[in-house]
N, C-alpha and C. Protein backbone atom coordinates (compact mmCIF):
# COMPACT_ATOMS: atom_id res chain seq x y z
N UNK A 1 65.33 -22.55 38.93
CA UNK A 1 66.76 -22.43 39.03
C UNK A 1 67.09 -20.96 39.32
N UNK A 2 67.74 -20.47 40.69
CA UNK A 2 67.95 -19.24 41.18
C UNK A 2 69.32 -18.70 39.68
N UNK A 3 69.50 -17.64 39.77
CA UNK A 3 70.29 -16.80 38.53
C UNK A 3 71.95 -16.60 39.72
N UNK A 4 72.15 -16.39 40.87
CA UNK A 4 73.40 -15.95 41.80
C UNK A 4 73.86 -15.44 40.44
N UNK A 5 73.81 -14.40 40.60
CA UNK A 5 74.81 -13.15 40.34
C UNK A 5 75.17 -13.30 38.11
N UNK A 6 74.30 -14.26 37.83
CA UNK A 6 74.74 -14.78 36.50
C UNK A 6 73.92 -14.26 35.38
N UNK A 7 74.01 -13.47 34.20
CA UNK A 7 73.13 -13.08 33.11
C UNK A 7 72.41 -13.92 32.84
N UNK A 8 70.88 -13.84 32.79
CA UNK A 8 70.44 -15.24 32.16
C UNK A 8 69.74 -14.86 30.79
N UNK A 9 69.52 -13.58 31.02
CA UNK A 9 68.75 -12.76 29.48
C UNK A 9 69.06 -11.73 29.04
N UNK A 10 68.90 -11.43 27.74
CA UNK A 10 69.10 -9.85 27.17
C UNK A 10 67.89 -9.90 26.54
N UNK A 11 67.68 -8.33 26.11
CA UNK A 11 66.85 -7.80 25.52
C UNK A 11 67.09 -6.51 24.98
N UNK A 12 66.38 -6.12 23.91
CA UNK A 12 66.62 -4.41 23.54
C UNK A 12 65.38 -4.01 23.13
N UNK A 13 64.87 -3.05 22.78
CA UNK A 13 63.79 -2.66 22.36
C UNK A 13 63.63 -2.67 21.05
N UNK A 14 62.50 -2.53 20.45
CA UNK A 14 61.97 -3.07 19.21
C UNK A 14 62.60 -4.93 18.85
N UNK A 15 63.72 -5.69 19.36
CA UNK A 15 64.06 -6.66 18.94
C UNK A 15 62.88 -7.77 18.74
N UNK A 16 61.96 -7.86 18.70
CA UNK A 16 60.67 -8.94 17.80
C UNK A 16 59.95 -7.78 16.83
N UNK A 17 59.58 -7.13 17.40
CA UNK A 17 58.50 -6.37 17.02
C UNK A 17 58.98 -5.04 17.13
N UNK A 18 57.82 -4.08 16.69
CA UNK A 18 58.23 -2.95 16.61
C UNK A 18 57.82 -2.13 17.75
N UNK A 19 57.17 -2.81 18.78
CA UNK A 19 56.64 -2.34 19.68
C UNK A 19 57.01 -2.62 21.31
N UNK A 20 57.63 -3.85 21.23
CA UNK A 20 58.84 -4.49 22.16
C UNK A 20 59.80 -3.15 22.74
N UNK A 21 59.46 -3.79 24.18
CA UNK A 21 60.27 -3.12 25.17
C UNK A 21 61.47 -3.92 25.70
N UNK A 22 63.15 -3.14 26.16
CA UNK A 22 64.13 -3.95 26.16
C UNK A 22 63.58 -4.72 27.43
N UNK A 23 63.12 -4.40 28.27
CA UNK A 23 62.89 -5.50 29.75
C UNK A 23 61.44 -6.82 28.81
N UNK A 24 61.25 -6.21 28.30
CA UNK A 24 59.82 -6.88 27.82
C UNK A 24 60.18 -8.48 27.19
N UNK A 25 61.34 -8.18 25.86
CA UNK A 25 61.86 -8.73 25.42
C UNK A 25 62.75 -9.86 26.17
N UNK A 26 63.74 -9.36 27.39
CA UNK A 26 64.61 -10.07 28.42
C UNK A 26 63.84 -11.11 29.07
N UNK A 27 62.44 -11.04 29.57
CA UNK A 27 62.04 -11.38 30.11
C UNK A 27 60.87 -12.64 29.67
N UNK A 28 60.47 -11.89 28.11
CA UNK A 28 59.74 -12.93 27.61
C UNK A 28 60.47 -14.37 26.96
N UNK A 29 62.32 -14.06 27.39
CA UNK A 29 62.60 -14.73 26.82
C UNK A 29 62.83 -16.35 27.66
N UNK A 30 62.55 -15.58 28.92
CA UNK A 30 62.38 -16.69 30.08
C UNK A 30 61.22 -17.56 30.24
N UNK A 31 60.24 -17.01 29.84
CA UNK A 31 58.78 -17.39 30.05
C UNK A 31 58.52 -19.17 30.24
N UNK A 32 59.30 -19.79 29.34
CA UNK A 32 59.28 -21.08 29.07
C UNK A 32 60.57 -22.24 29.87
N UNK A 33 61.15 -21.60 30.88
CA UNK A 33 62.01 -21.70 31.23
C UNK A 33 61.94 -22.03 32.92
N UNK A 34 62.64 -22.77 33.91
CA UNK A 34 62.72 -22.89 35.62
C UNK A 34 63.66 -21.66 35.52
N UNK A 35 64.03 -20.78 35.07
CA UNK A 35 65.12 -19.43 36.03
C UNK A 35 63.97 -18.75 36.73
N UNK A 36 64.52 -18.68 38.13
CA UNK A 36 63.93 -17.96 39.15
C UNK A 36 64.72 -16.61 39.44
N UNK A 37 63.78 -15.81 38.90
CA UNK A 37 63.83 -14.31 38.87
C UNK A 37 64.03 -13.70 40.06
N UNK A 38 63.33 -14.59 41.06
CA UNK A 38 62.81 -13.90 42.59
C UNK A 38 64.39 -13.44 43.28
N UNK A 39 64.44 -11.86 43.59
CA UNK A 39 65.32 -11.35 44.92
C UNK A 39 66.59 -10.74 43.24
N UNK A 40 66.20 -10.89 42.23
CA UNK A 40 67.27 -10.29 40.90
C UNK A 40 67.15 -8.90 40.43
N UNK A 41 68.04 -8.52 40.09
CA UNK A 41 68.40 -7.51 39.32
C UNK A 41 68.56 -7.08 37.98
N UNK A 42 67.31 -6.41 37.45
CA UNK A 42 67.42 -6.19 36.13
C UNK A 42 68.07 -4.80 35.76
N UNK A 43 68.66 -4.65 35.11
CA UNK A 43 70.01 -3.31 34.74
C UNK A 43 68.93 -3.18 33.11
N UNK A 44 68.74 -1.99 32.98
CA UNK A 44 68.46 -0.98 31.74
C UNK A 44 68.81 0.64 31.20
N UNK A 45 68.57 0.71 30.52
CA UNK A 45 68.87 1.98 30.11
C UNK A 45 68.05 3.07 30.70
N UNK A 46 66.92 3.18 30.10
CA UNK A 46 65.40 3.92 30.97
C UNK A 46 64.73 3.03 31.51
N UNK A 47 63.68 3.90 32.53
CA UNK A 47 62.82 3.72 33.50
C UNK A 47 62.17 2.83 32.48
N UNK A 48 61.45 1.87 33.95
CA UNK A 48 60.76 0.70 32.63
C UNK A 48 59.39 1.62 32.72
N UNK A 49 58.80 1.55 31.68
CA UNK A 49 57.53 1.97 31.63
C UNK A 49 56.34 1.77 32.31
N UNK A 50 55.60 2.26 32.92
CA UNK A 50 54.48 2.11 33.93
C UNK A 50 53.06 2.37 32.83
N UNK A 51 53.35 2.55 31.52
CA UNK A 51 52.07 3.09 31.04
C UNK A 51 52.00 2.33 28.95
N UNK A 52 51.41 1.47 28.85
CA UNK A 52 52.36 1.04 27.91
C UNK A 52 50.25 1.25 26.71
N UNK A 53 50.46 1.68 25.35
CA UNK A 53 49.56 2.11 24.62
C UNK A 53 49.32 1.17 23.73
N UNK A 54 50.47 0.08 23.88
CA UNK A 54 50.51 -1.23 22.97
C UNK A 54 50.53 -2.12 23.19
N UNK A 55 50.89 -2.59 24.50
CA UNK A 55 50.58 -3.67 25.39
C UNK A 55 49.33 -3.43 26.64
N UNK A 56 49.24 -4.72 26.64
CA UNK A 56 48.36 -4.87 28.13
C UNK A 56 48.93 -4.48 29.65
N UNK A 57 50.46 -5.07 29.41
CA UNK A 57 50.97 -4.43 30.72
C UNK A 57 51.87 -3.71 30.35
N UNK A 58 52.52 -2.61 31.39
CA UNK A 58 53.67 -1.81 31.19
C UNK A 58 55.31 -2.75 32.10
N UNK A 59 56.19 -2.12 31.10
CA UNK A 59 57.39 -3.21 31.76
C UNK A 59 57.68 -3.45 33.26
N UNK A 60 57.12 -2.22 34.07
CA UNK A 60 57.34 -2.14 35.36
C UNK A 60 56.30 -3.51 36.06
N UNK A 61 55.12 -3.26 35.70
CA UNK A 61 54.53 -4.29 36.02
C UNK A 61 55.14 -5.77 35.56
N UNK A 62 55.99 -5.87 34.63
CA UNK A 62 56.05 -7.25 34.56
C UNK A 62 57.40 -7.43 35.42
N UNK A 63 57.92 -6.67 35.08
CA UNK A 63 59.29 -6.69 36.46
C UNK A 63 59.01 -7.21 37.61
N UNK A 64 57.94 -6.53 38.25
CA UNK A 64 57.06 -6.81 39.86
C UNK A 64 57.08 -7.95 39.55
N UNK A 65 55.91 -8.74 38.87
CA UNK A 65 55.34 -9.73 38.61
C UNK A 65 56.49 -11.04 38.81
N UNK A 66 57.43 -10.77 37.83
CA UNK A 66 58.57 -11.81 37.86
C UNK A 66 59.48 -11.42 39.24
N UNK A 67 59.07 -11.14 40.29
CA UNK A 67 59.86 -11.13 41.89
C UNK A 67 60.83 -10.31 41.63
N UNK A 68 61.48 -9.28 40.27
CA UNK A 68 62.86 -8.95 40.32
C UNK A 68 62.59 -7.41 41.39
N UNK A 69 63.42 -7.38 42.10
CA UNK A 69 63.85 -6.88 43.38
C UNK A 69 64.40 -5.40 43.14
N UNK A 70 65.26 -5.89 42.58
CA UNK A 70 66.26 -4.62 41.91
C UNK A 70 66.18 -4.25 40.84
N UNK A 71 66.22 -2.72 40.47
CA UNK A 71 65.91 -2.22 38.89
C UNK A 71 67.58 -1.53 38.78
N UNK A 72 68.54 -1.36 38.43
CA UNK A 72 69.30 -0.05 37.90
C UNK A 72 68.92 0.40 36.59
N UNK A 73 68.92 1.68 36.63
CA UNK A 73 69.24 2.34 35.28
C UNK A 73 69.66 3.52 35.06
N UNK A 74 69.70 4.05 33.93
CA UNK A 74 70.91 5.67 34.04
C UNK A 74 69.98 6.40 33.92
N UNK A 75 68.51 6.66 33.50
CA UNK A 75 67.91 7.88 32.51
C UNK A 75 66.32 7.17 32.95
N UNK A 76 65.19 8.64 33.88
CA UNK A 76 64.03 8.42 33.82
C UNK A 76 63.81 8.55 32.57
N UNK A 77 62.30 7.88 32.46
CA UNK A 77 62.01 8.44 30.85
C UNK A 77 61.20 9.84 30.66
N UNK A 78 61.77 10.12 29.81
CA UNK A 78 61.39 11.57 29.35
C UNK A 78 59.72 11.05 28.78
N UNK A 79 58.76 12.44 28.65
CA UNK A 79 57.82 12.61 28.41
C UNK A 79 57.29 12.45 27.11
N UNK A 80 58.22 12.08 26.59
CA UNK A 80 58.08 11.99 24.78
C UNK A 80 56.78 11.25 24.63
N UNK A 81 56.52 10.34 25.30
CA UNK A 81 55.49 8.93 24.91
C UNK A 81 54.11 9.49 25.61
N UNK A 82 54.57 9.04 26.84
CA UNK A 82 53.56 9.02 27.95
C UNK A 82 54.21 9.92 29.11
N UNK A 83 53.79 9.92 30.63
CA UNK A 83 54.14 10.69 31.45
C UNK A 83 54.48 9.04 32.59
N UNK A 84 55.44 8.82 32.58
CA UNK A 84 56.20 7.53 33.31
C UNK A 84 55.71 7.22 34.86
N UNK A 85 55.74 6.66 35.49
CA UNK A 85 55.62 6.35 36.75
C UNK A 85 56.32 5.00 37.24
N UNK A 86 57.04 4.69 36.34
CA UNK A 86 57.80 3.25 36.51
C UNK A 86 59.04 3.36 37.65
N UNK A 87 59.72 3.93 38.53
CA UNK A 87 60.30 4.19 39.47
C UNK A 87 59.21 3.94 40.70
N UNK A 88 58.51 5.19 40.63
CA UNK A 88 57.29 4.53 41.92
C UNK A 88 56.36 3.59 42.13
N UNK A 89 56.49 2.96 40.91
CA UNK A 89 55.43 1.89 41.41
C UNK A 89 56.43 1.18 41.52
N UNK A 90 57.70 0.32 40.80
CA UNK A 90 58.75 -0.15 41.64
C UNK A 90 58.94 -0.36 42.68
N UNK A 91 59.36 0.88 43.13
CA UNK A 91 59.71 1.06 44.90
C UNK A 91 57.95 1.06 45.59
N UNK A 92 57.21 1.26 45.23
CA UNK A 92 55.85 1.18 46.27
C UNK A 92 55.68 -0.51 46.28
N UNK A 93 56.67 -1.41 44.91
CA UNK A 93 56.05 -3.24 45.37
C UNK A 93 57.26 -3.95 46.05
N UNK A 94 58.39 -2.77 46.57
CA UNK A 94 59.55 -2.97 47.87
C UNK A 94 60.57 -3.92 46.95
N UNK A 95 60.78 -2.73 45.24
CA UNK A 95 62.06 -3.04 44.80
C UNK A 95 62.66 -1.79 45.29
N UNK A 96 63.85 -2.43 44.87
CA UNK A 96 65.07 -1.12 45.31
C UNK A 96 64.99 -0.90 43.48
N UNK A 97 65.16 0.57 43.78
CA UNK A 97 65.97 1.19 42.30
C UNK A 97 67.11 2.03 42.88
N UNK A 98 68.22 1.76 41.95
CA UNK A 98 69.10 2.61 41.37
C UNK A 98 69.33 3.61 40.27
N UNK A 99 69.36 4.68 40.54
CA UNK A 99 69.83 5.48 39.34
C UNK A 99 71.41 5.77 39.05
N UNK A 100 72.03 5.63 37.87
CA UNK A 100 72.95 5.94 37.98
C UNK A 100 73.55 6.93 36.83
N UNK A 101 73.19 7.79 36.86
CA UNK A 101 72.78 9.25 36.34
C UNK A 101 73.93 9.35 35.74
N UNK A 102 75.37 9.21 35.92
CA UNK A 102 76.75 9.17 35.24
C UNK A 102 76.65 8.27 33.75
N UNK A 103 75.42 7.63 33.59
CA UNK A 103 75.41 7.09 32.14
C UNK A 103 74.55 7.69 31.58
N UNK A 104 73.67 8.85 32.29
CA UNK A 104 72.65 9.02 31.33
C UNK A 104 72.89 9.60 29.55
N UNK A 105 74.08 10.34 30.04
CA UNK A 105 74.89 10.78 28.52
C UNK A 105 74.88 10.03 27.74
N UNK A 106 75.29 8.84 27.79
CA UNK A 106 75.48 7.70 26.93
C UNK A 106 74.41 7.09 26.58
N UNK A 107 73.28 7.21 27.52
CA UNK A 107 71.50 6.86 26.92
C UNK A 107 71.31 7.41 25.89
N UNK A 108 71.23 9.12 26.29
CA UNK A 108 70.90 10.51 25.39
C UNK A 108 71.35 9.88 23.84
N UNK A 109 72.98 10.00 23.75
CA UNK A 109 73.48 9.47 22.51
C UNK A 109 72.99 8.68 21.87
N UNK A 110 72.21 7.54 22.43
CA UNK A 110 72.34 6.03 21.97
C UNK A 110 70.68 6.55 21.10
N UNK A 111 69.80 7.38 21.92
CA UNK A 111 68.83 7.61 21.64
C UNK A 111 68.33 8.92 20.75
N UNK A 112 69.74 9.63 20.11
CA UNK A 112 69.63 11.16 19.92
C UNK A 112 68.46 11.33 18.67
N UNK A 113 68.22 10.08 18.15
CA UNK A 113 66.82 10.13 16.97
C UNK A 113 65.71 10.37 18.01
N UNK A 114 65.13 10.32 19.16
CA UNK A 114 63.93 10.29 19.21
C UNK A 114 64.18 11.81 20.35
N UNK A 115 63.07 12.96 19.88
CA UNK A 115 63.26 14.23 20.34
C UNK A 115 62.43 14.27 21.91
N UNK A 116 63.32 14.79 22.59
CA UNK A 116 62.99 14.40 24.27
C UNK A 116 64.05 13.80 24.88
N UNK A 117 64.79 12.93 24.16
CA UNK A 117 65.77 11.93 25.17
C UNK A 117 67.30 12.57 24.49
N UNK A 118 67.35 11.92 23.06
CA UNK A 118 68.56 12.97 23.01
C UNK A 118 68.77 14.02 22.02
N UNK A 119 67.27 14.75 21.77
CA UNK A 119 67.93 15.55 20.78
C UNK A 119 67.31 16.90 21.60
C-alpha cells in the first residue's frame, strides 16, 4: 500500500530501548505491515547515522533499504558518537536530501544534555 503524501509512522530515539534510533524505531514499526515506502520521505531531526556501535546496520542504511527517496532534516550529526557519513551515502543510493538548517536551533535545544549538539 503506497503512503501519497500520508504519515504512516513515528519514531523517536531511545523509544524501545535505550539504544533505538528515531528512523530505526519509525520504520521498525512497519516491518509487519503492506506500506510501501518506495519514492517517500522520511523528515528527522539529525543525519541518520551511517555508523551505528549497537546495531548491525546504521539508520541510513535502512532508509536505502526501505526505497525511501527523500531524507529532510535540520542538523548533521555532530561528532559526539562517531564521525557520520549518513548524507553521502544517501545521496550516493540517488536519495535526495534536504537540509533545513533554520531548525537546527530547535534540534540544539531539544538536545542541549548531550555535549556536541547543544551544549
Amino acid at each position: 500500500m503506497p503512503c501519497h503524501g500520508h504519515e504512516v509512522s513515528r519514531g523517536f530515539s531511545r523509544e524501545t530501548d535505550p539504544h533505538v534510533h528515531a528512523e530505526e524505531s519509525a520504520l521498525a514499526k512497519l516491518a509487519d505491515t503492506s506500506v510501501d515506502l518506495s519514492g517517500s520521505t522520511i523528515y528527522t531531526s539529525l543525519e541518520p547515522c551511517s555508523v551505528r556501535k549497537s546495531r548491525p546496520r546504521p539508520c541510513a542504511e535502512l532508509i536505502i533499504a526501505a526505497g525511501i527517496t527523500r531524507v529532510v532534516l535540520a542538523l548533521r550529526e555532530p561528532p559526539l558518537f562517531v564521525t557520520c557519513h549518513g548524507i553521502e551515502l544517501l545521496q550516493t543510493a540517488g536519495a535526495e536530501v534536504i537540509e533545513i538548517p533554520e531548525l537546527a536551533d530547535q534540534v540544539r535545544a531539544i538536545n542541549a544534555h548531550l555535549p556536541g549538539i547543544g551544549g
